[in-house]
C-alpha atoms as a PDB file:
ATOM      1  CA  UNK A   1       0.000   0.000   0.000  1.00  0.00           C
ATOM      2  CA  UNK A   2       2.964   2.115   0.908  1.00  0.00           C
ATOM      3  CA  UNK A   3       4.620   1.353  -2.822  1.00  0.00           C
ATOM      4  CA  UNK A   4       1.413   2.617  -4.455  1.00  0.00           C
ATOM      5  CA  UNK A   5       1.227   5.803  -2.387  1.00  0.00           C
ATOM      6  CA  UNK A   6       4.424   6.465  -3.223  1.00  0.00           C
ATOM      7  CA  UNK A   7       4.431   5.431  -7.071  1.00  0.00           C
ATOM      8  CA  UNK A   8       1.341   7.715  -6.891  1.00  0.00           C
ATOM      9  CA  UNK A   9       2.730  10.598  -5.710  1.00  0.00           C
ATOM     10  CA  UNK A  10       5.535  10.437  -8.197  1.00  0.00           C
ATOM     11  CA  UNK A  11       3.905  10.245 -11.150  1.00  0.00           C
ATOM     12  CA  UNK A  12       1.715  13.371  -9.542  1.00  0.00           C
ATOM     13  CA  UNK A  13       5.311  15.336  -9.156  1.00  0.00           C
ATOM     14  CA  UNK A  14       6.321  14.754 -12.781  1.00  0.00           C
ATOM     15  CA  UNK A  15       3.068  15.893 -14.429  1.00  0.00           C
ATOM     16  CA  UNK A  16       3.129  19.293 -12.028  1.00  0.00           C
ATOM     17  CA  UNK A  17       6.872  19.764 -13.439  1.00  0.00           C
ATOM     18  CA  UNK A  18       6.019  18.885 -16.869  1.00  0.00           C
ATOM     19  CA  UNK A  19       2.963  21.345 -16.834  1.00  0.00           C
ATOM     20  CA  UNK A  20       4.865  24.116 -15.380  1.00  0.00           C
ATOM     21  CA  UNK A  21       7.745  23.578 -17.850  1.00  0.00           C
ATOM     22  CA  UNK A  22       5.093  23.973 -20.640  1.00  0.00           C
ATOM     23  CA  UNK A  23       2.985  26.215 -19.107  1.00  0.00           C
ATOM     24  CA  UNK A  24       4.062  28.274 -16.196  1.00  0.00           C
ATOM     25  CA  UNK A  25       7.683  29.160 -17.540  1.00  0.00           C
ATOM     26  CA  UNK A  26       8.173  31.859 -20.152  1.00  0.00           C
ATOM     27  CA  UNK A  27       9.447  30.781 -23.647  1.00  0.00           C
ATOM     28  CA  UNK A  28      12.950  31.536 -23.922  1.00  0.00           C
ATOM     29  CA  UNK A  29      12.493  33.442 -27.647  1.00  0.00           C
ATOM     30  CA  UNK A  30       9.849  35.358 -26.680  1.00  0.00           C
ATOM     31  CA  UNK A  31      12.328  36.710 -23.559  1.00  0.00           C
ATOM     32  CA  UNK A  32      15.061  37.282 -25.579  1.00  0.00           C
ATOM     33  CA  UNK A  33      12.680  39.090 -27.834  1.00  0.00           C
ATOM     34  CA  UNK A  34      11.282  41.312 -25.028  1.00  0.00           C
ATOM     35  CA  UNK A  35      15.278  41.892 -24.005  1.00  0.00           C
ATOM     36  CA  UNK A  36      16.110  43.123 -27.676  1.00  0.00           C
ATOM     37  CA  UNK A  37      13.178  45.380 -28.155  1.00  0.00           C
ATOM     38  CA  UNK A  38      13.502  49.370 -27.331  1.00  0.00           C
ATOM     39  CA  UNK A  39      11.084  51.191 -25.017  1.00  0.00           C
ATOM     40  CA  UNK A  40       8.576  53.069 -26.717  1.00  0.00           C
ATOM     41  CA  UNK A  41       9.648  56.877 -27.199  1.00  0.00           C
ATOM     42  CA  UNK A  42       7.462  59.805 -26.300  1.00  0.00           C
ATOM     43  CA  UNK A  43       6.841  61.368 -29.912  1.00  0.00           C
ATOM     44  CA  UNK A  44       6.898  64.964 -28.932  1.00  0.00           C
ATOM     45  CA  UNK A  45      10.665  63.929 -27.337  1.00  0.00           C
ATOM     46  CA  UNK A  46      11.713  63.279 -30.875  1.00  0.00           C
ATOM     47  CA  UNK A  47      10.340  65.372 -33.090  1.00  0.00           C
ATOM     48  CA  UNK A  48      10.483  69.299 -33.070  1.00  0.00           C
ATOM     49  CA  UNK A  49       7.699  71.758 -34.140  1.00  0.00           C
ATOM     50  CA  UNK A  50       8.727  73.840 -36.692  1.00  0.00           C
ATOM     51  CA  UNK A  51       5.732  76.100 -36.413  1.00  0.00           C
ATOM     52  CA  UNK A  52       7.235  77.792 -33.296  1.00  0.00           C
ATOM     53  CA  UNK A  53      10.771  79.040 -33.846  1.00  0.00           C
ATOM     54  CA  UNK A  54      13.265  81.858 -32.658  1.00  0.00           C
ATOM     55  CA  UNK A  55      15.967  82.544 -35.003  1.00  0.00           C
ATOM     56  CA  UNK A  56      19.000  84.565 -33.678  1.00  0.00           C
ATOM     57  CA  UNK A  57      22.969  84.852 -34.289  1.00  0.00           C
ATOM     58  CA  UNK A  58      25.917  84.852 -32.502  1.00  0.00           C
ATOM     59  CA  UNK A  59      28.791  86.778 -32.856  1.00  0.00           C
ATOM     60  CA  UNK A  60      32.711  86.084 -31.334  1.00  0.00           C
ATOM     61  CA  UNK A  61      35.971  87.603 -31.612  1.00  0.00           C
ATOM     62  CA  UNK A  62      39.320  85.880 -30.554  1.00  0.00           C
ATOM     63  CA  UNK A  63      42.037  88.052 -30.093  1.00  0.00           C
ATOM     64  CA  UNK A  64      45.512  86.691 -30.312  1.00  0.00           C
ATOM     65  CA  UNK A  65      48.816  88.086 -30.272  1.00  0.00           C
ATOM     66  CA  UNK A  66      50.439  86.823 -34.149  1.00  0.00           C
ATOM     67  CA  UNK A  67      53.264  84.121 -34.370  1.00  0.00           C
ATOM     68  CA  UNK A  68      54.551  84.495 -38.024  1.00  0.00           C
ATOM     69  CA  UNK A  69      55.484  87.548 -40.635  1.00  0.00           C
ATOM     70  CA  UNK A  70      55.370  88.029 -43.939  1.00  0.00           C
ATOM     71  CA  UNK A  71      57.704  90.223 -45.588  1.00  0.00           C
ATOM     72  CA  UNK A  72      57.351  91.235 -48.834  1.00  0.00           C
ATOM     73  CA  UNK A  73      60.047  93.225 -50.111  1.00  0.00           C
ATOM     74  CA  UNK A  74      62.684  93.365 -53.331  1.00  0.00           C
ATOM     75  CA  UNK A  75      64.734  95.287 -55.429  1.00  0.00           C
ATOM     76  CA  UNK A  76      63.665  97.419 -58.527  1.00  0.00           C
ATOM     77  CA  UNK A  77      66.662  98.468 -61.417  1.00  0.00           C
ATOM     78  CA  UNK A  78      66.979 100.061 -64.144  1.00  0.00           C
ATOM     79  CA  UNK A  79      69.406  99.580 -67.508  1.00  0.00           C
ATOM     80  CA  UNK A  80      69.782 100.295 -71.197  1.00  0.00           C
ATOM     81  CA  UNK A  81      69.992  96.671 -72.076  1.00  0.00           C
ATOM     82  CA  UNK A  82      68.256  94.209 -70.548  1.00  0.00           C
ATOM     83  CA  UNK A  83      71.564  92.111 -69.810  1.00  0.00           C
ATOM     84  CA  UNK A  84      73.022  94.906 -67.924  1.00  0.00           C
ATOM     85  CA  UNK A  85      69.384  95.487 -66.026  1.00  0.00           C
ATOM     86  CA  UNK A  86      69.816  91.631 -65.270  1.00  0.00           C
ATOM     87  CA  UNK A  87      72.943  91.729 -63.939  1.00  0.00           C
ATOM     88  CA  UNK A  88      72.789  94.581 -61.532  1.00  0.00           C
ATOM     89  CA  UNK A  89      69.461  93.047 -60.093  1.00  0.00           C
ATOM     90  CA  UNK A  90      70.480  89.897 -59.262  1.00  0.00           C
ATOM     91  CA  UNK A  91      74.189  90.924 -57.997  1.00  0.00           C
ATOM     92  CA  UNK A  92      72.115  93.176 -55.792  1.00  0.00           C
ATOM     93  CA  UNK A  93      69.098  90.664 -54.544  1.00  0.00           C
ATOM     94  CA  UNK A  94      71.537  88.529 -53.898  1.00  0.00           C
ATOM     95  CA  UNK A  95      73.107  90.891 -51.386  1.00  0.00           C
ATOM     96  CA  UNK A  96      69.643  91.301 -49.816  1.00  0.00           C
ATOM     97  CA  UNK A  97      68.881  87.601 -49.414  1.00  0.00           C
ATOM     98  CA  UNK A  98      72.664  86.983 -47.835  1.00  0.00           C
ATOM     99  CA  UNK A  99      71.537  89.551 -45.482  1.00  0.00           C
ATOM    100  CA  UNK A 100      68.175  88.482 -44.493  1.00  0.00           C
ATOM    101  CA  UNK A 101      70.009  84.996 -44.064  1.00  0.00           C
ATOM    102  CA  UNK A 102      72.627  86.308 -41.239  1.00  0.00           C
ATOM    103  CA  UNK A 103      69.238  87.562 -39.457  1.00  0.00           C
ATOM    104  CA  UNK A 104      69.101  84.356 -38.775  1.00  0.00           C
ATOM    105  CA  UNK A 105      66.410  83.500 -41.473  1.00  0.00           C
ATOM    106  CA  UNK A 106      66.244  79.901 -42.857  1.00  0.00           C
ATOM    107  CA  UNK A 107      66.652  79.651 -47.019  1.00  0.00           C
ATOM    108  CA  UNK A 108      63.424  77.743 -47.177  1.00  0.00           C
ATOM    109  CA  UNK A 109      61.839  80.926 -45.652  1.00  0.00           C
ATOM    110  CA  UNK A 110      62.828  83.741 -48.563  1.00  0.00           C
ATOM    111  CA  UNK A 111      61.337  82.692 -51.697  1.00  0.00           C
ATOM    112  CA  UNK A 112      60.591  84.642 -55.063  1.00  0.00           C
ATOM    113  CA  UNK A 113      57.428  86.802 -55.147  1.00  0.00           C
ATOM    114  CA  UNK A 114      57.329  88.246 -58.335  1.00  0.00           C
ATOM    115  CA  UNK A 115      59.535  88.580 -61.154  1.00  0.00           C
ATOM    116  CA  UNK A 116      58.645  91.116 -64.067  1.00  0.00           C
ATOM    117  CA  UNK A 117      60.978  92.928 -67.157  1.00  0.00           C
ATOM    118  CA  UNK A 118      59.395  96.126 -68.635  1.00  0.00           C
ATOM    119  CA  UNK A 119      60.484  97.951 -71.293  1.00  0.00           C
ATOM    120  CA  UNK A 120      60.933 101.517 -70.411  1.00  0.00           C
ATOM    121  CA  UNK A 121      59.611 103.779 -73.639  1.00  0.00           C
ATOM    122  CA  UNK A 122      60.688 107.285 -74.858  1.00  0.00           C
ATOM    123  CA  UNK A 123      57.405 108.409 -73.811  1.00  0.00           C
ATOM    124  CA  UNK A 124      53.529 107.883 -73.833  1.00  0.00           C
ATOM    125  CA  UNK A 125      52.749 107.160 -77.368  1.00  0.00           C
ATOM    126  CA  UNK A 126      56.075 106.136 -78.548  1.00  0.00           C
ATOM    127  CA  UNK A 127      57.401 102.938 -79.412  1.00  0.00           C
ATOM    128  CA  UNK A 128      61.262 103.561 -79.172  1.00  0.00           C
ATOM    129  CA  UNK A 129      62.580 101.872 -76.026  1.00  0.00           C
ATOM    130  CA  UNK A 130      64.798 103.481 -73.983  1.00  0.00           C
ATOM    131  CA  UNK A 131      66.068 101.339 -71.495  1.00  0.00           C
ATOM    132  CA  UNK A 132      64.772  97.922 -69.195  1.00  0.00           C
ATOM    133  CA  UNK A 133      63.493  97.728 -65.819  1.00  0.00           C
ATOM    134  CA  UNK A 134      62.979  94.856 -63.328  1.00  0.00           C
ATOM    135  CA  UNK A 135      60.701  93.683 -60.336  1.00  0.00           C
ATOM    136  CA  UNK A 136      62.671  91.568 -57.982  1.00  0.00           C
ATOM    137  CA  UNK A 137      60.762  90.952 -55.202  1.00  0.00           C
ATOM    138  CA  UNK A 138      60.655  88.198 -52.482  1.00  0.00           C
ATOM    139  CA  UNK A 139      58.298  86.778 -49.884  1.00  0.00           C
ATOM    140  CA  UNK A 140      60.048  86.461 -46.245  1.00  0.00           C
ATOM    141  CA  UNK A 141      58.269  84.187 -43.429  1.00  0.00           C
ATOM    142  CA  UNK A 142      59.802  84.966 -40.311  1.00  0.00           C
ATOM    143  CA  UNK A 143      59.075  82.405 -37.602  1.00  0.00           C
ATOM    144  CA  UNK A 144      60.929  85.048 -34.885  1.00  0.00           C
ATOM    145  CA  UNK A 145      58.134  88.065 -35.127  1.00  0.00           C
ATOM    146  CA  UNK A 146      60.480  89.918 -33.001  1.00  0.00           C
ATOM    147  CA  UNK A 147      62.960  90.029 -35.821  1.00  0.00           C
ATOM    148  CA  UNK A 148      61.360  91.835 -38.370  1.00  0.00           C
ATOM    149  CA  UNK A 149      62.639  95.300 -37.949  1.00  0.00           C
ATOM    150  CA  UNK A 150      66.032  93.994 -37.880  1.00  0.00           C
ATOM    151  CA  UNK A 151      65.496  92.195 -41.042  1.00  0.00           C
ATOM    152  CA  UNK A 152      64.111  95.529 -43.009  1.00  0.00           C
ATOM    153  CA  UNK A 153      66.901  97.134 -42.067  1.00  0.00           C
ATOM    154  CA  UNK A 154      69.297  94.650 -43.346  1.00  0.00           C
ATOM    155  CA  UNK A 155      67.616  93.959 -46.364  1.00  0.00           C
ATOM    156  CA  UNK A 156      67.434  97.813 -47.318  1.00  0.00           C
ATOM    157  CA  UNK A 157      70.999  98.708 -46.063  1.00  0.00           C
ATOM    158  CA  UNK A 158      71.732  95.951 -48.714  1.00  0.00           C
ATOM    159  CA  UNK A 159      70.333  96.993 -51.654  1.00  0.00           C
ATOM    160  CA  UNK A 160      66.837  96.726 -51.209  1.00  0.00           C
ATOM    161  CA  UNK A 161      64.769  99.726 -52.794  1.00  0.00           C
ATOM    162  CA  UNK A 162      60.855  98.584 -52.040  1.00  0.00           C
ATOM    163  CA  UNK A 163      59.306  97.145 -49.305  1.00  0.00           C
ATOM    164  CA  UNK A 164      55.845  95.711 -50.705  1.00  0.00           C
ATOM    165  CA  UNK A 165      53.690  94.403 -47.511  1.00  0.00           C
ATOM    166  CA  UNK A 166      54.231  93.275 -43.823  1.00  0.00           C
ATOM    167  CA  UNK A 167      51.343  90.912 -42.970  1.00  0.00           C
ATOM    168  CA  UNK A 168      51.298  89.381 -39.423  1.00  0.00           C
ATOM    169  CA  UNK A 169      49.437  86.070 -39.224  1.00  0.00           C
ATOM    170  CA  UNK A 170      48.720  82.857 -36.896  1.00  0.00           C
ATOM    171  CA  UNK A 171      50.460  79.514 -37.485  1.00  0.00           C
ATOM    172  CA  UNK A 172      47.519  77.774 -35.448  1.00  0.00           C
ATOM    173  CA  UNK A 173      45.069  79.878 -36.574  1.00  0.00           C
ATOM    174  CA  UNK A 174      42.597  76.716 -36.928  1.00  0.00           C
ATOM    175  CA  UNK A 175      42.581  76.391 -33.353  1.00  0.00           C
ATOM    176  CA  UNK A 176      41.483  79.917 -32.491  1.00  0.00           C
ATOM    177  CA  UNK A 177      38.821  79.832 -35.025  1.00  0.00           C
ATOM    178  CA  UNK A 178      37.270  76.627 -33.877  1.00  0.00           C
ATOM    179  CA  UNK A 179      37.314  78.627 -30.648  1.00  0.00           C
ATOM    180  CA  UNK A 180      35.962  81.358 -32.007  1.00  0.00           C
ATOM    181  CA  UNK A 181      32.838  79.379 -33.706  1.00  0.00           C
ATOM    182  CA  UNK A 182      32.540  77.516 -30.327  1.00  0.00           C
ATOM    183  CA  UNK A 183      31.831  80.618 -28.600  1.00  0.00           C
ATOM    184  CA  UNK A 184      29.797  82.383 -31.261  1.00  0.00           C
ATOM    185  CA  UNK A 185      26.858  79.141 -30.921  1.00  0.00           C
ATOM    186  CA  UNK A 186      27.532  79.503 -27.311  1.00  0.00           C
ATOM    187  CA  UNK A 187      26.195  83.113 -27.375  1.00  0.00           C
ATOM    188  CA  UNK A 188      23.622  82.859 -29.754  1.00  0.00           C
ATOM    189  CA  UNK A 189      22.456  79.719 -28.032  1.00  0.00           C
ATOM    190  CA  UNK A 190      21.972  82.199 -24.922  1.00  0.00           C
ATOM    191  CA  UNK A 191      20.198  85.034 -26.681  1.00  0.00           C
ATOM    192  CA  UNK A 192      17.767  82.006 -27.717  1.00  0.00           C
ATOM    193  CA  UNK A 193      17.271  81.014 -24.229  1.00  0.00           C
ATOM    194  CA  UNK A 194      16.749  84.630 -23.273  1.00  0.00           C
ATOM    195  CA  UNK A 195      14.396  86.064 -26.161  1.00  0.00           C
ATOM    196  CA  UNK A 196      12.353  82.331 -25.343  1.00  0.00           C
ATOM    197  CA  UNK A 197      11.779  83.107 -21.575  1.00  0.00           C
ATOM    198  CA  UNK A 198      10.693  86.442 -22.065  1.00  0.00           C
ATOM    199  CA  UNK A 199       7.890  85.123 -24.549  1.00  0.00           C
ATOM    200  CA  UNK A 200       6.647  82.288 -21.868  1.00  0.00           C
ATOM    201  CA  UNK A 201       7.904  79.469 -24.096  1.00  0.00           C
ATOM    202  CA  UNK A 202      11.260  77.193 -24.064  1.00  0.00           C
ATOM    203  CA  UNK A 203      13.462  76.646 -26.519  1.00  0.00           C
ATOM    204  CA  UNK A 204      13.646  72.931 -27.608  1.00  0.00           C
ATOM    205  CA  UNK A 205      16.037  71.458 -30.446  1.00  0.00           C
ATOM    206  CA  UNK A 206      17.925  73.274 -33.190  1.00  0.00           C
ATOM    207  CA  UNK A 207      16.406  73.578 -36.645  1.00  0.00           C
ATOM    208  CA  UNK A 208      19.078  75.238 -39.105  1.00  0.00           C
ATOM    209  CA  UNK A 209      22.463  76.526 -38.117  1.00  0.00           C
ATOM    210  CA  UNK A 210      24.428  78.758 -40.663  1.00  0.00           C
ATOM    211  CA  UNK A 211      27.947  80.232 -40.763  1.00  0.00           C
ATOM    212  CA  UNK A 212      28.863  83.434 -42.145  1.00  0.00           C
ATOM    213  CA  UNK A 213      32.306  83.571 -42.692  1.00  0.00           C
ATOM    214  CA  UNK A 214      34.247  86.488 -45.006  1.00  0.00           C
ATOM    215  CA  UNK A 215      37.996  87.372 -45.516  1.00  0.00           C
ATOM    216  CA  UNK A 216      39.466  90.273 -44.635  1.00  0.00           C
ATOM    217  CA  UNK A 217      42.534  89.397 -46.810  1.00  0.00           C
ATOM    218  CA  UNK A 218      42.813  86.857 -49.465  1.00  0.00           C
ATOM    219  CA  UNK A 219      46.124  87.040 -50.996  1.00  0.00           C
ATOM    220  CA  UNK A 220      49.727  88.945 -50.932  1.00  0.00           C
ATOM    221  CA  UNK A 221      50.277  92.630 -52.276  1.00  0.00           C
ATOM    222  CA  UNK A 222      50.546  91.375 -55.920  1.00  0.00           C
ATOM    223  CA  UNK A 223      47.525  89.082 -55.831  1.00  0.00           C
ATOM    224  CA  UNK A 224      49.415  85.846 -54.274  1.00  0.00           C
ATOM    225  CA  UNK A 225      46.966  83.174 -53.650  1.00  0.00           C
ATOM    226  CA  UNK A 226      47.651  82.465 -49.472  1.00  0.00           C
ATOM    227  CA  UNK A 227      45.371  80.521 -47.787  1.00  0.00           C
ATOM    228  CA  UNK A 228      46.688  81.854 -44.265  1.00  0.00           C
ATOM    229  CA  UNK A 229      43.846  84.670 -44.734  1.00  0.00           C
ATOM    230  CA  UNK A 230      41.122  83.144 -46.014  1.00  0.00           C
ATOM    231  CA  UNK A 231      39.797  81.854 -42.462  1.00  0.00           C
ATOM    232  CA  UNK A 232      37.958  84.710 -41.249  1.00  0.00           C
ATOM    233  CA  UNK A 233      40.696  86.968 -39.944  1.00  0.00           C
ATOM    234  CA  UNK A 234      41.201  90.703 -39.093  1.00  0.00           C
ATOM    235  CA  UNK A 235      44.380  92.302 -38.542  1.00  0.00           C
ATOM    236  CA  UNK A 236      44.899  95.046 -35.817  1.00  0.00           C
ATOM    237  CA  UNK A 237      48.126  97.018 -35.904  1.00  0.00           C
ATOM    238  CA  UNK A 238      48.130 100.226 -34.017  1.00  0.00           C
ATOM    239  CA  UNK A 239      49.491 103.347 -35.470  1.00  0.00           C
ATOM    240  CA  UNK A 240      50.835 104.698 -32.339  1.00  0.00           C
ATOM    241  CA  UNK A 241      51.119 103.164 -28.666  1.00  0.00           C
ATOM    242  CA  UNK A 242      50.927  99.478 -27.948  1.00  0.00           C
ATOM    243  CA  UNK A 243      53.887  97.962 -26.696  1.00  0.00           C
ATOM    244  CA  UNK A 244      56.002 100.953 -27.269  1.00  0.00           C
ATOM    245  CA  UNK A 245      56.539 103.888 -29.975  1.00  0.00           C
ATOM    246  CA  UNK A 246      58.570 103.220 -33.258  1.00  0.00           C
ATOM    247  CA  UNK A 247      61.539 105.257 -31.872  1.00  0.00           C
ATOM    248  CA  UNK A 248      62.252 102.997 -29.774  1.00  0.00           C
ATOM    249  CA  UNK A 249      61.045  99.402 -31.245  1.00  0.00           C
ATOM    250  CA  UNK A 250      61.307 100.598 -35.531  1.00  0.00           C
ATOM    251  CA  UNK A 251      58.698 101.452 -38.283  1.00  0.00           C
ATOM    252  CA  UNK A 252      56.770  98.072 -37.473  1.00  0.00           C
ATOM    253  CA  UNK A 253      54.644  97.331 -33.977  1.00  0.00           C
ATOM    254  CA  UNK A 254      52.985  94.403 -33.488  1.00  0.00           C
ATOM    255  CA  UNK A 255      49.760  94.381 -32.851  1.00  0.00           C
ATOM    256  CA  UNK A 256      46.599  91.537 -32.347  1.00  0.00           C
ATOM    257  CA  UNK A 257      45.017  89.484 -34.594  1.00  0.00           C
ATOM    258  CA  UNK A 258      41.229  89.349 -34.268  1.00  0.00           C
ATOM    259  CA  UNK A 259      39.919  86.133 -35.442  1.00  0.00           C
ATOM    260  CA  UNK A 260      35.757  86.260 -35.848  1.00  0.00           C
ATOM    261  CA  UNK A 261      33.031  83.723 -36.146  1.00  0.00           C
ATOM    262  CA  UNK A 262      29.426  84.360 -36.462  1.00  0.00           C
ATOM    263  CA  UNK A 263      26.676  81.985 -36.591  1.00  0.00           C
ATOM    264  CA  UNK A 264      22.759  82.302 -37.657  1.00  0.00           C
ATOM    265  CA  UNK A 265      20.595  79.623 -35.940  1.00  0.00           C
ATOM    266  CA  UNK A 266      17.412  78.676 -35.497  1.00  0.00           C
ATOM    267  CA  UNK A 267      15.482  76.544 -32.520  1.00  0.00           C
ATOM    268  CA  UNK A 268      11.800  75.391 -32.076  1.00  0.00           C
ATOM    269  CA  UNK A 269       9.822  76.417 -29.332  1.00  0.00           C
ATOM    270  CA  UNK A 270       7.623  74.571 -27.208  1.00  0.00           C
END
C-alpha cells in the first residue's frame, strides 16, 4: 500500500513539473525578444515643431597676439639693355637675401614673389625703347616676429629699394577659429534662451544653423593666392602706442590678430 502511495505521488510530481515547464515558464524566444526590443519613445521627445521658432545669431571675436610675418620686399633696377638690367638686379638681390640669411632666417623661408621685365619707352605714345626695368621681389616668413625690424633694415641697407607688404598672421590659426565658432553658438544659443523666456515658451532642439564667414585678406600685395587669410581673420596694428613707440622698437609694432566667427541659428519652441 505504501509502494502505491508512493508510485502515486511520483507520477503526480512529474506531471506538475512537466505542466509548469510547458505552461508556467516563459518561452525563452519570446524573452530574448522582449530583451532586444527598445522602449517606446514619447513622440513629442523626438520630433520638433517647426511652427514655433526663434531665429538669432551669434557673434565672437578671438584676439591673439600673431606668431609668423610676412615680408614682402625686393629690389627694382633700371638699364639700357636688358643684360646689364639683369645683372645689376640679381648681384644686388643677392646681397639682400645673404643679409636676411645672417638675421638668422632659414633659405626655405625667402622665396621669389614676383619677377617682371618692362620695357621703359621714350614716352607715352612712342614705341622707341629706352632702357629695361625689373621687379625683384621676395616673400620672407619669419618664424621670430620679433625680428622683423632687424630684417628691413638689413635687407634695405643691402640693396633693397621697395618694401611691398608686412602681414602678421597665426600659425595655429585653426585652433582659435574653432574657438571662435565655439563661442559664437555659445552666445547665440543664450540670446535664444533669453528672447524664449521672455515670450513664456522654451526653446527645444535646433532647426538650421548657418555660418557666415568672409575674408578680410585673401592674398599677398601682388595678388598671391595664401590661404593663411582666407579663415575669417582681421588684422589690428596700431598706429601709435601698444607695446612701445617706433623710436624705440622701428617702423613696425605688433599688434593683435582678431579672429571672428558668427553663426545664424534657429530653434523650435515649445
Amino acid at each position: 500500500m505504501k509502494t502505491l502511495s508512493i508510485v502515486l505521488n511520483t507520477i503526480l510530481i512529474c506531471v506538475l513539473v512537466s505542466i509548469l515547464a510547458t505552461v508556467g515558464l516563459p518561452n525563452n524566444d519570446v524573452m530574448a525578444a522582449e530583451r532586444n526590443q527598445a522602449p517606446a519613445l514619447d513622440e513629442s521627445t523626438t520630433t520638433c515643431d517647426s511652427s514655433r521658432t526663434v531665429h538669432v545669431s551669434g557673434t565672437a571675436v578671438v584676439n591673439v597676439i600673431p606668431d609668423r610675418v610676412l615680408i614682402q620686399l625686393g629690389v627694382q633696377s633700371n638699364g639700357r639693355t636688358p643684360q646689364l638690367v639683369e645683372a645689376v638686379n640679381s648681384t644686388t638681390i643677392y646681397r639682400v637675401i645673404q643679409a636676411i640669411k645672417k638675421q638668422g632666417v632659414e633659405e626655405k623661408d625667402i622665396v621669389t614673389d614676383r619677377y617682371v621685365i618692362d620695357p621703359i619707352y621714350e614716352d607715352y605714345d612712342s614705341l622707341q625703347i629706352k632702357g629695361y626695368r625689373i621687379y625683384n621681389m621676395v616673400a620672407i616668413t619669419l618664424r621670430d616676429i620679433n625680428n622683423v625690424n632687424d630684417v628691413l633694415v638689413a635687407a634695405l641697407s643691402a640693396g633693397a629699394n621697395q618694401v611691398i607688404n608686412v602681414e602678421y598672421y597665426l600659425s595655429d590659426l585653426r585652433k582659435y577659429r574653432d574657438q571662435a565658432r565655439e563661442l559664437a553658438v555659445i552666445a547665440a544659443g543664450e540670446k535664444a534662451h533669453d528672447l524664449a523666456e521672455a515670450a513664456g515658451a522654451e526653446t527645444c532642439c535646433v532647426l538650421s544653423i548657418n555660418e557666415n564667414t568672409w575674408s578680410y585678406f585673401s592674398g599677398g600685395y601682388w595678388g598671391r593666392n595664401n590661404n593663411l587669410w582666407t579663415q575669417n581673420t582681421v588684422q589690428n596694428v596700431p598706429s601709435s602706442g601698444g607695446s612701445g613707440d617706433s623710436s624705440e622698437f622701428g617702423p613696425v609694432n605688433l599688434g593683435m590678430i582678431s579672429v571672428r566667427a558668427e553663426v545664424n541659428i534657429s530653434y523650435s519652441l515649445y
